[in-house]
PDB file of N, CA and C in Angstrom:
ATOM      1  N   UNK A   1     -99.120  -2.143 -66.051  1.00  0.00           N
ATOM      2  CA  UNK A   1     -98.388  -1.424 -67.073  1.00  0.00           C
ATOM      3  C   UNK A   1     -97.647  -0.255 -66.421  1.00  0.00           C
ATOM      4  N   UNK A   2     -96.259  -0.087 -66.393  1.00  0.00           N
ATOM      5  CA  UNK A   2     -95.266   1.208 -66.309  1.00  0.00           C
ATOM      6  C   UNK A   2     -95.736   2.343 -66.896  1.00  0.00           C
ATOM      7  N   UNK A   3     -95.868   3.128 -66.738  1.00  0.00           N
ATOM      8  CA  UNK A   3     -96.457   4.502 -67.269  1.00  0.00           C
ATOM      9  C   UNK A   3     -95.677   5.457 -66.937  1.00  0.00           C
ATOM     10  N   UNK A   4     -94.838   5.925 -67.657  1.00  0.00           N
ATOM     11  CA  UNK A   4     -93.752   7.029 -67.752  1.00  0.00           C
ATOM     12  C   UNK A   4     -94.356   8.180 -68.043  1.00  0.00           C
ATOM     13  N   UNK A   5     -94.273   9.658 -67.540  1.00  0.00           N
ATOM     14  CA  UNK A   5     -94.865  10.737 -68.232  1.00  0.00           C
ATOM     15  C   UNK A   5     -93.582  12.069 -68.189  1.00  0.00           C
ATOM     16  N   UNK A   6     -93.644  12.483 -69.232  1.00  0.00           N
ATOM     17  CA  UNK A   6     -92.499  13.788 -69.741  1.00  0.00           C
ATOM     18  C   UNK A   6     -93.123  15.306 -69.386  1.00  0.00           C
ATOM     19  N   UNK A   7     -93.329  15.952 -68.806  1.00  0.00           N
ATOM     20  CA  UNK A   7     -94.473  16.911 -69.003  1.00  0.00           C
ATOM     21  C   UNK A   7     -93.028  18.324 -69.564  1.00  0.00           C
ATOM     22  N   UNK A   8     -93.722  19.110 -70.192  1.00  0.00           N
ATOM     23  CA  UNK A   8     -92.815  20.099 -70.368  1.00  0.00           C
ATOM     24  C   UNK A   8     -93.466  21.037 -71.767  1.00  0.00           C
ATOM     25  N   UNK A   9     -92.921  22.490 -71.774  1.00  0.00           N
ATOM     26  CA  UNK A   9     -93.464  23.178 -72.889  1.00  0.00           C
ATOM     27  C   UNK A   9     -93.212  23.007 -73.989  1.00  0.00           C
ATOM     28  N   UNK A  10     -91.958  21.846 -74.292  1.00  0.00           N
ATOM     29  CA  UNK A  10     -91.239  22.005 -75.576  1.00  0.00           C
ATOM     30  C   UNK A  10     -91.590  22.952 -76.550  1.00  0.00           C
ATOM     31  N   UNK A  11     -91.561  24.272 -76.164  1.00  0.00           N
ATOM     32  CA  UNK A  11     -91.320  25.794 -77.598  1.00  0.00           C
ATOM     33  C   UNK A  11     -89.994  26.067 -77.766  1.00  0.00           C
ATOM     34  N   UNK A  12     -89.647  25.539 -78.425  1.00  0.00           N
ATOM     35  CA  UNK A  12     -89.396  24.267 -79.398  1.00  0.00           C
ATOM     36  C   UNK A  12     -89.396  23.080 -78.658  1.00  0.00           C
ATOM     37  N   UNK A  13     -89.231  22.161 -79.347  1.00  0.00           N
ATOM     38  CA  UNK A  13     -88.918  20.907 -79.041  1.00  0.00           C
ATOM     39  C   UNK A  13     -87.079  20.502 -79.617  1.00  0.00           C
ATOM     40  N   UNK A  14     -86.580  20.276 -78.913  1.00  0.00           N
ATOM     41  CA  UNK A  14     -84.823  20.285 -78.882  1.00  0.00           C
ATOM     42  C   UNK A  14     -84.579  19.360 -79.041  1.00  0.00           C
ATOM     43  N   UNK A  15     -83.302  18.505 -79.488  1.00  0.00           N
ATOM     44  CA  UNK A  15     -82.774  17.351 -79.599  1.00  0.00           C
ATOM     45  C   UNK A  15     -82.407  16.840 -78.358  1.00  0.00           C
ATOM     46  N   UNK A  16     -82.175  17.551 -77.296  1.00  0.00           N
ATOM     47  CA  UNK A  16     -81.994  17.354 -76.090  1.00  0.00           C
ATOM     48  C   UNK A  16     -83.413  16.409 -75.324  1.00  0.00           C
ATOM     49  N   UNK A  17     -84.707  17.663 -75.617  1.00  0.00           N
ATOM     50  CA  UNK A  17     -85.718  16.876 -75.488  1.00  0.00           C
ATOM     51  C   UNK A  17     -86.129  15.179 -75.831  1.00  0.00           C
ATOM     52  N   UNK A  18     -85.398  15.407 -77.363  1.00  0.00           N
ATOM     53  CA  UNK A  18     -85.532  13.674 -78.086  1.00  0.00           C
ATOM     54  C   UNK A  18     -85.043  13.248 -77.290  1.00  0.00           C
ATOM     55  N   UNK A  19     -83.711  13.530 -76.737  1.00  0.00           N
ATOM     56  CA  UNK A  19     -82.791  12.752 -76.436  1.00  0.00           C
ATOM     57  C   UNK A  19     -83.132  11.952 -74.597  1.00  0.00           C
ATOM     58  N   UNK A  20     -83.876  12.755 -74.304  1.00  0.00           N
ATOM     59  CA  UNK A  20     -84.724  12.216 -72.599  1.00  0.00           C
ATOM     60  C   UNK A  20     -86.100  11.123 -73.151  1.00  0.00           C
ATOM     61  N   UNK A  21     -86.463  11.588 -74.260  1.00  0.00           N
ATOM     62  CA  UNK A  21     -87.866  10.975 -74.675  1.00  0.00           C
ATOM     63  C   UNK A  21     -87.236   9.051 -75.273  1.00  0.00           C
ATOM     64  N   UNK A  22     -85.933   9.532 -75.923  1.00  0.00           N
ATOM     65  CA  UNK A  22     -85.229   7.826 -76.517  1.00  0.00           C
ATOM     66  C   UNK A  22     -84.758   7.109 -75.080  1.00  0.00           C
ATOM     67  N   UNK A  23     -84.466   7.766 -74.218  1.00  0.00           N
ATOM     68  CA  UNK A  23     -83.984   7.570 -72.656  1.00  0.00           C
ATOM     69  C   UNK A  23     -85.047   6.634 -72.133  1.00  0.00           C
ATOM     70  N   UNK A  24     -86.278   7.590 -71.715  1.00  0.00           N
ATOM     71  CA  UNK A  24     -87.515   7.191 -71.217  1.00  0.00           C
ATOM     72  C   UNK A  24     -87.699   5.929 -71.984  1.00  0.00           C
ATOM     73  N   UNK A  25     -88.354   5.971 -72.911  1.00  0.00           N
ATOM     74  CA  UNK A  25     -88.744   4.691 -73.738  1.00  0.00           C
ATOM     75  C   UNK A  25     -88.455   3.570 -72.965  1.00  0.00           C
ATOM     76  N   UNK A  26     -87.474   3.821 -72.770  1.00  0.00           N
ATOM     77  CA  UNK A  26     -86.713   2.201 -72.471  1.00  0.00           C
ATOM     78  C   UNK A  26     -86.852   1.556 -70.856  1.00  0.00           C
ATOM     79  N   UNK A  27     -87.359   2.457 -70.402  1.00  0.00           N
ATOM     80  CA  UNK A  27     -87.959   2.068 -68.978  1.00  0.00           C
ATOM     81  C   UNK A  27     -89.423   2.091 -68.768  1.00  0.00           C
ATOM     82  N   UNK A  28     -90.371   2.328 -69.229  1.00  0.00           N
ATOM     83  CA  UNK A  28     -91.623   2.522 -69.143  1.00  0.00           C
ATOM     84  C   UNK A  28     -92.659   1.417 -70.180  1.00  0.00           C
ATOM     85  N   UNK A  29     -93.542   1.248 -70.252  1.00  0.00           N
ATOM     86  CA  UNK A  29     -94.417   0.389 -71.181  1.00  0.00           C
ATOM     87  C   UNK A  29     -95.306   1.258 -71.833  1.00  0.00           C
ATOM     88  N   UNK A  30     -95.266   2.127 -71.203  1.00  0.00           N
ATOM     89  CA  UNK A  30     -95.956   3.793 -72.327  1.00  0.00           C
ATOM     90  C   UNK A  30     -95.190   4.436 -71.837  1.00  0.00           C
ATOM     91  N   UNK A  31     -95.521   5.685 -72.365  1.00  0.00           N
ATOM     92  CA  UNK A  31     -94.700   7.040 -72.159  1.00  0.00           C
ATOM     93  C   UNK A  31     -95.091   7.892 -72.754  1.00  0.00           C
ATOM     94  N   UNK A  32     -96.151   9.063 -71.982  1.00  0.00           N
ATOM     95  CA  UNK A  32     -96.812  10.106 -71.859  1.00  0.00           C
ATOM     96  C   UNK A  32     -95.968  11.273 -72.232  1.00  0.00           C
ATOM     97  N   UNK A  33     -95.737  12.090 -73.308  1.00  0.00           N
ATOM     98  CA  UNK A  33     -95.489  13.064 -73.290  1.00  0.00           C
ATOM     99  C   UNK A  33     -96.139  14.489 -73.678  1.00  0.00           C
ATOM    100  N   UNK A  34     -96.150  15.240 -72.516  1.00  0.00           N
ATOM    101  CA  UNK A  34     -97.204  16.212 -72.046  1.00  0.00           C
ATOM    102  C   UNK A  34     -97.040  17.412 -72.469  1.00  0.00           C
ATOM    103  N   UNK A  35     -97.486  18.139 -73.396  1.00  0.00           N
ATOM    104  CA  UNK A  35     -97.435  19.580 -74.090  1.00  0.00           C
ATOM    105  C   UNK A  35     -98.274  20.160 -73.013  1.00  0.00           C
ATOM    106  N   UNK A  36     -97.195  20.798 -71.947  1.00  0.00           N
ATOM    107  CA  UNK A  36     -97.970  21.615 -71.491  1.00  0.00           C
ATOM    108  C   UNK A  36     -98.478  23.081 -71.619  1.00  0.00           C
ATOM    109  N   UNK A  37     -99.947  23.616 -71.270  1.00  0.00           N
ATOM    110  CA  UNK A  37    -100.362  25.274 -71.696  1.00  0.00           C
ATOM    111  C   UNK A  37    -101.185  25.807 -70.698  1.00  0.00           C
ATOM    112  N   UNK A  38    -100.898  27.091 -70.461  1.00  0.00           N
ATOM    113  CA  UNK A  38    -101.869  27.568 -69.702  1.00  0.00           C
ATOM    114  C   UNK A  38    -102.723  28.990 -70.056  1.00  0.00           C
ATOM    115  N   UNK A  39    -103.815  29.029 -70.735  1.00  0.00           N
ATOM    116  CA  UNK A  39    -104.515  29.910 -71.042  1.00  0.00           C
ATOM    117  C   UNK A  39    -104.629  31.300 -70.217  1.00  0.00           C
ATOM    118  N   UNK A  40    -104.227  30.949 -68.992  1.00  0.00           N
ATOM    119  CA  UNK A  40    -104.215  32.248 -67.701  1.00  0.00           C
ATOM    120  C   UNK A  40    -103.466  32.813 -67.937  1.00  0.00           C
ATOM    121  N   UNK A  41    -101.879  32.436 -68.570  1.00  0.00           N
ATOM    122  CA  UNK A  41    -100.578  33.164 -68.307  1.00  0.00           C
ATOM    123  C   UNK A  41    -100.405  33.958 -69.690  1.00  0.00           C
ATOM    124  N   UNK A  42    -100.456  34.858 -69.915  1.00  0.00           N
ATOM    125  CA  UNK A  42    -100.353  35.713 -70.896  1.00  0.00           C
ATOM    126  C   UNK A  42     -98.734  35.787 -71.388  1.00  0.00           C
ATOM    127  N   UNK A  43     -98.173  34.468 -71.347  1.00  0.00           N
ATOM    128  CA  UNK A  43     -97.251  34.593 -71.644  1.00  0.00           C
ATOM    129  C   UNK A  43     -96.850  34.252 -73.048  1.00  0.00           C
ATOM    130  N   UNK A  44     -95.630  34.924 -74.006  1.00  0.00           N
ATOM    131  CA  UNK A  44     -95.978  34.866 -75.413  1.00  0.00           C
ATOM    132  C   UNK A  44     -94.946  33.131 -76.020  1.00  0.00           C
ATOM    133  N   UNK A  45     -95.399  32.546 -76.413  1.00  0.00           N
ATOM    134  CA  UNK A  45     -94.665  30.943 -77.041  1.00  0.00           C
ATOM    135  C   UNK A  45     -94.483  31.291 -78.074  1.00  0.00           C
ATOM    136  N   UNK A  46     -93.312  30.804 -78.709  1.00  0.00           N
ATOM    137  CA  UNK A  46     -92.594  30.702 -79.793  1.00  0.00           C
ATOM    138  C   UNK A  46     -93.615  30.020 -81.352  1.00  0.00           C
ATOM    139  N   UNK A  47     -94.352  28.823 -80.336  1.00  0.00           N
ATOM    140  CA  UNK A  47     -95.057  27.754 -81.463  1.00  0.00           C
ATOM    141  C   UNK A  47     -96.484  27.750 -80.353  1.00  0.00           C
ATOM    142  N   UNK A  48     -97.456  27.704 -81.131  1.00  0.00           N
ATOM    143  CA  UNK A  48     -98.708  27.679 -80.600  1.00  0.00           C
ATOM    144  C   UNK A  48     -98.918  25.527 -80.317  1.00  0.00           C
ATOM    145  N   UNK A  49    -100.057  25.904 -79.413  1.00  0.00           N
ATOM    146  CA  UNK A  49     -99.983  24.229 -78.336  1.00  0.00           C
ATOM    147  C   UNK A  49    -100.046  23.725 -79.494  1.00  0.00           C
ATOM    148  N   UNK A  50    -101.281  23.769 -80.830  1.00  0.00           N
ATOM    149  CA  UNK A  50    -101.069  22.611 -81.726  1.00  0.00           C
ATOM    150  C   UNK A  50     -99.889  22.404 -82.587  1.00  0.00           C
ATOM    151  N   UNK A  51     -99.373  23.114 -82.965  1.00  0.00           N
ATOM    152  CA  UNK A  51     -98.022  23.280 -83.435  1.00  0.00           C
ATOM    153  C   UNK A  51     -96.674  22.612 -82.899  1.00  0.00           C
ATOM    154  N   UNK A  52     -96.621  22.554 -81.191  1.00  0.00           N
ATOM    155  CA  UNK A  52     -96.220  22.039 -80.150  1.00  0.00           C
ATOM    156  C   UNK A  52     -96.205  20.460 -80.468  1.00  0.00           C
ATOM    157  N   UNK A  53     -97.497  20.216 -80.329  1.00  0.00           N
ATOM    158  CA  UNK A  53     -97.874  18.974 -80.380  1.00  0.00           C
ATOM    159  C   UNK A  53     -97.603  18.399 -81.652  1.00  0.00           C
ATOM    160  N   UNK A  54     -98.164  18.629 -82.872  1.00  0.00           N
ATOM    161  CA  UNK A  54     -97.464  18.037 -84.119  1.00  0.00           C
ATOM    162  C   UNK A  54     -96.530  17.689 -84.075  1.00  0.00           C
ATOM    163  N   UNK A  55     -95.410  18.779 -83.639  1.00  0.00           N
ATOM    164  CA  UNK A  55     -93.608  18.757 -83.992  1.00  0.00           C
ATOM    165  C   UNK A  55     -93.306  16.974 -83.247  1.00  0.00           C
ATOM    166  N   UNK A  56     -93.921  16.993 -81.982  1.00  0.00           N
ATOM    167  CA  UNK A  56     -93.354  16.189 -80.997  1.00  0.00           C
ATOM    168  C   UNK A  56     -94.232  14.991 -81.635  1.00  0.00           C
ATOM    169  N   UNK A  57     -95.075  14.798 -81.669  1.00  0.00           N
ATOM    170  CA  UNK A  57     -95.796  13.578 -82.743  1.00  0.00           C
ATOM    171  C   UNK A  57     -94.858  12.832 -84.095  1.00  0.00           C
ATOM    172  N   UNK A  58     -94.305  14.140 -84.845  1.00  0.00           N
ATOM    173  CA  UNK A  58     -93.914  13.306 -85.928  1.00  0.00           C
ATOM    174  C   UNK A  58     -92.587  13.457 -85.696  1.00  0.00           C
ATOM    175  N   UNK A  59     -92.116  14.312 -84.144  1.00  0.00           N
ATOM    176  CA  UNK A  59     -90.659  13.255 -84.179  1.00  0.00           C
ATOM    177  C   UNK A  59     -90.499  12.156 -82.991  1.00  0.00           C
ATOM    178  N   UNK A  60     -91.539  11.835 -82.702  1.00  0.00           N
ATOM    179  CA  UNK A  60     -91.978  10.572 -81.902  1.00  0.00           C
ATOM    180  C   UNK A  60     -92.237   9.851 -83.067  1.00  0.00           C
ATOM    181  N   UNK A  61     -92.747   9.653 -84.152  1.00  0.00           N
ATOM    182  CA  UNK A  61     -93.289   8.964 -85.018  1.00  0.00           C
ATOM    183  C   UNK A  61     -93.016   7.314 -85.029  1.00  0.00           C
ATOM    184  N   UNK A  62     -91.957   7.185 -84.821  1.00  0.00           N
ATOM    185  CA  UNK A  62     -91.243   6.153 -85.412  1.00  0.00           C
ATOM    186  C   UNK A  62     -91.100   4.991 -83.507  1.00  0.00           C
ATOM    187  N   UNK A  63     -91.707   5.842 -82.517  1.00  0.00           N
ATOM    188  CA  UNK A  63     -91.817   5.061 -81.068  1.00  0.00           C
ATOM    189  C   UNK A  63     -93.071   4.647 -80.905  1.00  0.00           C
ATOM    190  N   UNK A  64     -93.245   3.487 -81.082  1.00  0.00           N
ATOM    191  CA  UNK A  64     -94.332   3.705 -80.998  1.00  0.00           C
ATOM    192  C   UNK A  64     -94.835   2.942 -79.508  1.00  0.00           C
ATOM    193  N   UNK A  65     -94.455   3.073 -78.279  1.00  0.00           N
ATOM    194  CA  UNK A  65     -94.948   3.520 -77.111  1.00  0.00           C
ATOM    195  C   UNK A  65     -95.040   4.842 -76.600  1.00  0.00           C
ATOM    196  N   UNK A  66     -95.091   5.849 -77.652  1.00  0.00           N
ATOM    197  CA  UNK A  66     -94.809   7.308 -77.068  1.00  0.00           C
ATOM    198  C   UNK A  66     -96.391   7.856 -77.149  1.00  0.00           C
ATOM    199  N   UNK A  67     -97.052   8.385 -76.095  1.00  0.00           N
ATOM    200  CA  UNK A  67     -97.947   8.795 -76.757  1.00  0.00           C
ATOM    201  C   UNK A  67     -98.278  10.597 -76.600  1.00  0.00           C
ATOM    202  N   UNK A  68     -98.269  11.670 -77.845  1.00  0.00           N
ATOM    203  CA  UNK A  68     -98.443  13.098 -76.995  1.00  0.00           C
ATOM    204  C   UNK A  68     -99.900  13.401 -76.954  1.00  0.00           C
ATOM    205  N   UNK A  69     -99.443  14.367 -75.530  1.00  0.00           N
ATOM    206  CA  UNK A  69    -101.476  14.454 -75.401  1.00  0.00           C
ATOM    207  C   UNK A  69    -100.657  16.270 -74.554  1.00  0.00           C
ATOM    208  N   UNK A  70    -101.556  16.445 -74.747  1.00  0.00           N
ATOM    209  CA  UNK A  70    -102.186  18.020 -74.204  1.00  0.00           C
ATOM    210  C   UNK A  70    -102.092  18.462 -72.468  1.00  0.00           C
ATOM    211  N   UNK A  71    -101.575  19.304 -71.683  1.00  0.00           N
ATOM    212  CA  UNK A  71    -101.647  19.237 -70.365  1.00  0.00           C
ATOM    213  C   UNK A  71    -102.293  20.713 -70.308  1.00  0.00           C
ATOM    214  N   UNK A  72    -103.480  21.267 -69.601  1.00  0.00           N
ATOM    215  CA  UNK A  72    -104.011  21.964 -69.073  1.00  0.00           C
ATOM    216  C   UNK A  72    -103.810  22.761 -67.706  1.00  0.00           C
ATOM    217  N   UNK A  73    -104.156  21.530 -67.042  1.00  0.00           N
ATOM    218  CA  UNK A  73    -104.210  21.547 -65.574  1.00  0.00           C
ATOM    219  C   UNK A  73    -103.362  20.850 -64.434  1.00  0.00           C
ATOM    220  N   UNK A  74    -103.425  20.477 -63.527  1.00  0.00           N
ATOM    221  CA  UNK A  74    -102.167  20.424 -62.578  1.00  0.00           C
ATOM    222  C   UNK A  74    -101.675  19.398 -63.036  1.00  0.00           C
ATOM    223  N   UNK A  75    -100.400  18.880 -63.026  1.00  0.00           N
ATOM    224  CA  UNK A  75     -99.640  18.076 -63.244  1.00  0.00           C
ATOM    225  C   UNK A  75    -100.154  16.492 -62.447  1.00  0.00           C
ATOM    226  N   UNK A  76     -99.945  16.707 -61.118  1.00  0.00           N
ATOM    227  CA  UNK A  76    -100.366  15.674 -60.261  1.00  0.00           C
ATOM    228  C   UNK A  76    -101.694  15.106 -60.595  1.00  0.00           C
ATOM    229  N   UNK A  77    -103.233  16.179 -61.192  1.00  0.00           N
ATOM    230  CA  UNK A  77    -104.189  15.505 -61.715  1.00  0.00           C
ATOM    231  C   UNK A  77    -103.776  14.855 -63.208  1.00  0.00           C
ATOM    232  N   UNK A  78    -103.357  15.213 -63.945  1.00  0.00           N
ATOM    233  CA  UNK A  78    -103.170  14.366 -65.060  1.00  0.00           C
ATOM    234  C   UNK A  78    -102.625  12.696 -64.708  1.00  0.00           C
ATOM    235  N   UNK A  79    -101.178  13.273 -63.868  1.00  0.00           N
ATOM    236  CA  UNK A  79    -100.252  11.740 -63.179  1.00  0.00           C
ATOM    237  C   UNK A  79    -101.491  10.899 -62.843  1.00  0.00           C
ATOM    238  N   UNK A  80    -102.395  11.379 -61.958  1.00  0.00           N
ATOM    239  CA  UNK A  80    -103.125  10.434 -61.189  1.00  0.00           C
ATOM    240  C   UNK A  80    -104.203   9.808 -62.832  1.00  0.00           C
ATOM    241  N   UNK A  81    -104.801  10.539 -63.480  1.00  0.00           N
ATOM    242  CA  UNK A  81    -105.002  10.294 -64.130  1.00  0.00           C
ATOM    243  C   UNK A  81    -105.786   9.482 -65.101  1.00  0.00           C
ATOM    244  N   UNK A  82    -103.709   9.260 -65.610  1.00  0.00           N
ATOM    245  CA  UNK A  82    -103.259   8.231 -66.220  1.00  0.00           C
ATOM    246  C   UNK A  82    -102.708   7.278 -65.677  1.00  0.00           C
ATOM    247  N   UNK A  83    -102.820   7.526 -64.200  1.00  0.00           N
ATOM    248  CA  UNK A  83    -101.820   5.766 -63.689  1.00  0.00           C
ATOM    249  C   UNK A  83    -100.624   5.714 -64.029  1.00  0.00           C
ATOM    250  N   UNK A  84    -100.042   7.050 -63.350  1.00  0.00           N
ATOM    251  CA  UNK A  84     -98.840   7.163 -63.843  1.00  0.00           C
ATOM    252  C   UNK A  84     -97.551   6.594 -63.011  1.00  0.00           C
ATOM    253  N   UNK A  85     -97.003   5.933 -62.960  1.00  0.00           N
ATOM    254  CA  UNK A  85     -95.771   5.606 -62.007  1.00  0.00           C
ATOM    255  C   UNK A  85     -94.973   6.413 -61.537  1.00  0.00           C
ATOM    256  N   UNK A  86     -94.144   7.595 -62.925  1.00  0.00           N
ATOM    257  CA  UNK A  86     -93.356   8.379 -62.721  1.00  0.00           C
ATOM    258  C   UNK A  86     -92.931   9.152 -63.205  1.00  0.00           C
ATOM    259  N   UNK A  87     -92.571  10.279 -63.218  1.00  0.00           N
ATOM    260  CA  UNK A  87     -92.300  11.500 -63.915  1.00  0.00           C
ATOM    261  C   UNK A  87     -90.581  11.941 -64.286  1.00  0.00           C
ATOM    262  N   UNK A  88     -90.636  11.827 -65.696  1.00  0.00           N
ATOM    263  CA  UNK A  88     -89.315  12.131 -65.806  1.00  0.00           C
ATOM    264  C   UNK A  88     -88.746  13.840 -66.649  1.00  0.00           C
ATOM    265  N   UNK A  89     -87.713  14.087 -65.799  1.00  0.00           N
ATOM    266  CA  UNK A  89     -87.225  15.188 -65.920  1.00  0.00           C
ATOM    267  C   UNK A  89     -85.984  15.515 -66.511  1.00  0.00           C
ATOM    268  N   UNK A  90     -85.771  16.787 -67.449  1.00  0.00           N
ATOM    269  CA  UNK A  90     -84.382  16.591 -67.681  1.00  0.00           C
ATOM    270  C   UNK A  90     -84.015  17.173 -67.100  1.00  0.00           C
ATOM    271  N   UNK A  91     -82.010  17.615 -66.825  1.00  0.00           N
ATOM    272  CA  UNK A  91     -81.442  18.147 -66.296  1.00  0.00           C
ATOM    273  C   UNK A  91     -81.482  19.362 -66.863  1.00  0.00           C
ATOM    274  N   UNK A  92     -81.284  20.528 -65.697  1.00  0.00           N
ATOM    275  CA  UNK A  92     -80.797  21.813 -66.591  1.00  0.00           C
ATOM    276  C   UNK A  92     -79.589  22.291 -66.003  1.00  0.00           C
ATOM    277  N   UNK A  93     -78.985  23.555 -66.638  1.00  0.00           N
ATOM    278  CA  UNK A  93     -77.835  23.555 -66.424  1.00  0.00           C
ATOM    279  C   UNK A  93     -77.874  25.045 -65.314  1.00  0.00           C
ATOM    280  N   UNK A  94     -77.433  25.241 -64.185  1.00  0.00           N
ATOM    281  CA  UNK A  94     -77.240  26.283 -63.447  1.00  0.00           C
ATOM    282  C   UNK A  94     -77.407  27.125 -63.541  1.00  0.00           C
ATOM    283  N   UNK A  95     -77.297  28.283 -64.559  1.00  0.00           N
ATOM    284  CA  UNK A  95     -77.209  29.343 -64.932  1.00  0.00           C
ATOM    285  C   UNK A  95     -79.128  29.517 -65.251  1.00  0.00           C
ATOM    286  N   UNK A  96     -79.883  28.226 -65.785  1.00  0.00           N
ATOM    287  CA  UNK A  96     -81.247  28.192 -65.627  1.00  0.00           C
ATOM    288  C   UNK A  96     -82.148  28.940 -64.838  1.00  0.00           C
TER     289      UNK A  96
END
């Protein structure tokens, strides 16, 4: 099985975001998308992780190879995992 994974904070979650997640789909046989959080970083989010996660659930709703799950800890341990093949990224724009 292909195993695609998205990892990213989506606070918010953007149409842009959809728009890599309808992308992905179509190459993978799942497709992991990873709300990531880190309890260490005192940094302030817009939408709290479960909140995060809902949004991206019910606008995944309708894929149903998408699956969202929670990221904690290093990226590469999750990949390994899940048997992950590959990690997809979106573009950003320079000024980033």
């Amino acid at each position: 099985m292909r195993v695609g994974l998205y990892p990213g904070s989506f606070d918010p979650v953007t149409n842009g975001h959809l728009d890599v997640i309808q992308r992905a789909v179509t190459l993978f046989d799942r497709l992991i998308v990873a709300v990531a959080f880190n309890d260490q970083k005192h940094k302030t989010t817009l939408f709290e992780i479960d909140e995060r996660v809902l949004l991206l659930e019910e606008a995944c709703a309708n894929l149903r190879t998408v699956r969202v799950m929670r990221l904690a800890g290093l990226l590469v341990d999750f990949a390994k995992e899940e048997n992950v093949l590959a990690i997809v990224r979106g573009l950003r724009a320079i000024s980033d």
